[in-house]
Protein backbone atom coordinates (compact mmCIF):
# COMPACT_ATOMS: atom_id res chain seq x y z
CA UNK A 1 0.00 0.00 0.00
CA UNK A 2 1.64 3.23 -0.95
CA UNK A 3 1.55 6.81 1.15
CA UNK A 4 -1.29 8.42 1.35
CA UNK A 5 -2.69 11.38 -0.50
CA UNK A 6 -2.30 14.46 0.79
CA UNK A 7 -5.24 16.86 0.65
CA UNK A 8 -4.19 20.58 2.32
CA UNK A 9 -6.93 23.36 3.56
CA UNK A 10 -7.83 25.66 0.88
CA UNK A 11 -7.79 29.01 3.38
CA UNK A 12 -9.70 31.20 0.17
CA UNK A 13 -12.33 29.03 0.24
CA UNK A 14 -13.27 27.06 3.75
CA UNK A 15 -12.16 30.02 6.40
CA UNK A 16 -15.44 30.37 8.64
CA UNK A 17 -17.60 27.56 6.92
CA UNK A 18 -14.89 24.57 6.22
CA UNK A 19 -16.04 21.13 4.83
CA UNK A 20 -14.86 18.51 7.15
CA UNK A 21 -12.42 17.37 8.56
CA UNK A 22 -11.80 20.75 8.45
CA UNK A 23 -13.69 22.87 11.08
CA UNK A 24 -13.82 25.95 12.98
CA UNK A 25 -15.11 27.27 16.47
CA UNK A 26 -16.44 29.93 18.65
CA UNK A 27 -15.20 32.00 22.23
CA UNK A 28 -16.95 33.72 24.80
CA UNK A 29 -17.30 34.69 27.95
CA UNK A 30 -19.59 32.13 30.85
CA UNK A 31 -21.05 34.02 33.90
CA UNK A 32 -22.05 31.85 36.89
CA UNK A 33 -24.33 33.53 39.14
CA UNK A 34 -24.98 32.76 42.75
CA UNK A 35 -27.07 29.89 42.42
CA UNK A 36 -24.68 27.93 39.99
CA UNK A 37 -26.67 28.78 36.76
CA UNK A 38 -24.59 29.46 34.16
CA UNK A 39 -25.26 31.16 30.74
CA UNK A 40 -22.90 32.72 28.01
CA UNK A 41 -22.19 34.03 24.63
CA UNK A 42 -20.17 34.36 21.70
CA UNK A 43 -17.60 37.06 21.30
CA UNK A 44 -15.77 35.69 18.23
CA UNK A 45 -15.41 33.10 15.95
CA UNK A 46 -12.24 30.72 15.42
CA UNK A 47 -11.28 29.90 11.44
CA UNK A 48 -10.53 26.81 10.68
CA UNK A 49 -6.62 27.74 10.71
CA UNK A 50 -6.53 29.01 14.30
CA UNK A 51 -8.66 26.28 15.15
CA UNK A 52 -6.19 23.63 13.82
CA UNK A 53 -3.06 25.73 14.75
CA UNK A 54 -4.36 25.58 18.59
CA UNK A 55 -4.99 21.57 18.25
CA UNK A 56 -1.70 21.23 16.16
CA UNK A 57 0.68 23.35 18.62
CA UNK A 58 -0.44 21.88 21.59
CA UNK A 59 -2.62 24.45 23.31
CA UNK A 60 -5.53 22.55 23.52
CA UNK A 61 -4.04 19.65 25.79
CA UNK A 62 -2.94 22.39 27.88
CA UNK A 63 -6.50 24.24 28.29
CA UNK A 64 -8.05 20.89 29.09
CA UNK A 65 -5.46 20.89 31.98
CA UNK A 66 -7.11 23.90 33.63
CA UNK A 67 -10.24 23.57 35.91
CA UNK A 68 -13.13 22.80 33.57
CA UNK A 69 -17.03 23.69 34.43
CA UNK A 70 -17.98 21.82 30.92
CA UNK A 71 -15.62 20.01 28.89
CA UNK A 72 -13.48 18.65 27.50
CA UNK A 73 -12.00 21.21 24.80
CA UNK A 74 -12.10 20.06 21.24
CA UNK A 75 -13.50 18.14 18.74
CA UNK A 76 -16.32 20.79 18.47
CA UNK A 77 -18.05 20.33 22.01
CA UNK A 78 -19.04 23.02 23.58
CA UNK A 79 -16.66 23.66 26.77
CA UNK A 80 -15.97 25.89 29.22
CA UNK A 81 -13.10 27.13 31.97
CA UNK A 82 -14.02 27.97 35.35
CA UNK A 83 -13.54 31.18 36.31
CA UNK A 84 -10.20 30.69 38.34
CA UNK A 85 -8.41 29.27 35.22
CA UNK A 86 -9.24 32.11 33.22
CA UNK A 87 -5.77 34.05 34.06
CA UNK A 88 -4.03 30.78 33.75
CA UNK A 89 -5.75 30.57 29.75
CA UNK A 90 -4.30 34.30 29.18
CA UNK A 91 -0.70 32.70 29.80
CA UNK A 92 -1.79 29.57 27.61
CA UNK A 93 -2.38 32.07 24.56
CA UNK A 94 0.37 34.38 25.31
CA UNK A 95 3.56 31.98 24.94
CA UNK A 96 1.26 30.41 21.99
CA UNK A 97 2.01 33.65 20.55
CA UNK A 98 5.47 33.98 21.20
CA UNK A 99 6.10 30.26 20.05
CA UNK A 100 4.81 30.43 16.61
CA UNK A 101 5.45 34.22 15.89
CA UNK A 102 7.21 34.41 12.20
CA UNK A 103 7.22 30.77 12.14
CA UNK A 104 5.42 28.37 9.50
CA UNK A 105 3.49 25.30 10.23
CA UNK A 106 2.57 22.45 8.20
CA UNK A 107 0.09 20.91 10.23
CA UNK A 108 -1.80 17.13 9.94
CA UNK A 109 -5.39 17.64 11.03
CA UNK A 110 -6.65 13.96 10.08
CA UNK A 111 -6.11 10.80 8.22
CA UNK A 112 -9.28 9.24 6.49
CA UNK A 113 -9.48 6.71 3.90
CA UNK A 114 -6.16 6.96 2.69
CA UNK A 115 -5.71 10.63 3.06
CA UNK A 116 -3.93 12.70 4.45
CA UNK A 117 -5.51 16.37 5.57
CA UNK A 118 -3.30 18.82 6.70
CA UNK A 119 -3.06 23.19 7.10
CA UNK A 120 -0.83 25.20 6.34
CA UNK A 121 -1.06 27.63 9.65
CA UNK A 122 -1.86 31.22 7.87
CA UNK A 123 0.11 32.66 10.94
CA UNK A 124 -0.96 36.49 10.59
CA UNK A 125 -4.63 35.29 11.49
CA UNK A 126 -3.70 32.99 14.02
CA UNK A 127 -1.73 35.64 15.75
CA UNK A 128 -4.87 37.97 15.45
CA UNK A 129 -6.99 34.82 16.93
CA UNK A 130 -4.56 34.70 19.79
CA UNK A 131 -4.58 38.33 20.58
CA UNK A 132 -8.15 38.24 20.88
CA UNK A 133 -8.00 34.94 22.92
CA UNK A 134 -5.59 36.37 25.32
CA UNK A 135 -7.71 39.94 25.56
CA UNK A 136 -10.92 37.58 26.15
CA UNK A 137 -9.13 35.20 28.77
CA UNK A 138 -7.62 38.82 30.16
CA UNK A 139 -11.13 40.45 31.00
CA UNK A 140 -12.36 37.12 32.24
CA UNK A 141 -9.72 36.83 34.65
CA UNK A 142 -10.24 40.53 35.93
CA UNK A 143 -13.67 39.92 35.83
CA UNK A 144 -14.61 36.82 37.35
CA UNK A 145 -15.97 35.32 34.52
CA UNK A 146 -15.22 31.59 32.55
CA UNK A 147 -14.11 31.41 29.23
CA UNK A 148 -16.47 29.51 26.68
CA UNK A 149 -14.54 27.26 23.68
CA UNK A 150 -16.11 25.36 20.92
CA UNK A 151 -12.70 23.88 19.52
């Protein structure tokens, strides 16, 4: 059996609305109030690149580390940090910046019937992603609030 195809992410066409394996994701903040109910929203969505880059680099393992309320992180579940690992999430996005800044990333994503998928990390958007990740994680941490992720 020879080496699989490879297929890579087309980033003109499949950004915010990817075909899969390909997918992308969502962040917010999560407010608990004093009875434990919790309810949230969506500040931003995550392409399909930062999405991938997050999974591919690592970050993901390491938010699923931190004190969960509803989780885990990824494979496009809904999830979401407690309010005490929100600081803890800034730091997580912050060296993820200074990691991958100027870099480039070929990344696998999946194998599936003999082929490969894989990105090519577009790294000017993912280090806009991040910088919004890190302001969101930033105000949730001054603010008592959790961090929603649909990774």
């Amino acid at each position: 059996m020879g080496a699989p195809e490879t297929y890579y992410f087309d980033h003109a066409e499949g950004a915010l609305n990817p075909s899969p394996p390909y997918c992308s994701g969502e962040a917010g903040f999560v407010w608990i109030n004093e009875v434990d109910e919790i309810s949230f929203d969506c500040r931003f969505e995550i392409s399909s690149n930062s999405l991938h880059a997050l999974q591919g680099h690592g970050e993901v393992n390491l938010l699923n580390a931190l004190d969960l309320t509803a989780g885990p992180i990824g494979g496009g579940r809904e999830a979401a940090l407690a309010p005490g690992a929100s600081e803890e999430a800034s730091r997580i996005f912050y060296a993820a910046d200074g990691m991958t800044y100027g870099a480039q990333h070929d990344l696998p994503v999946a194998e599936w019937k003999g082929v490969d998928y894989r990105i090519v990390v577009d790294n000017r958007e993912y280090q806009r992603t991040l910088s919004k990740l890190q302001f969101l994680a930033t105000t949730a941490s001054r603010q008592g609030h959790g961090i929603r992720l649909r990774l």
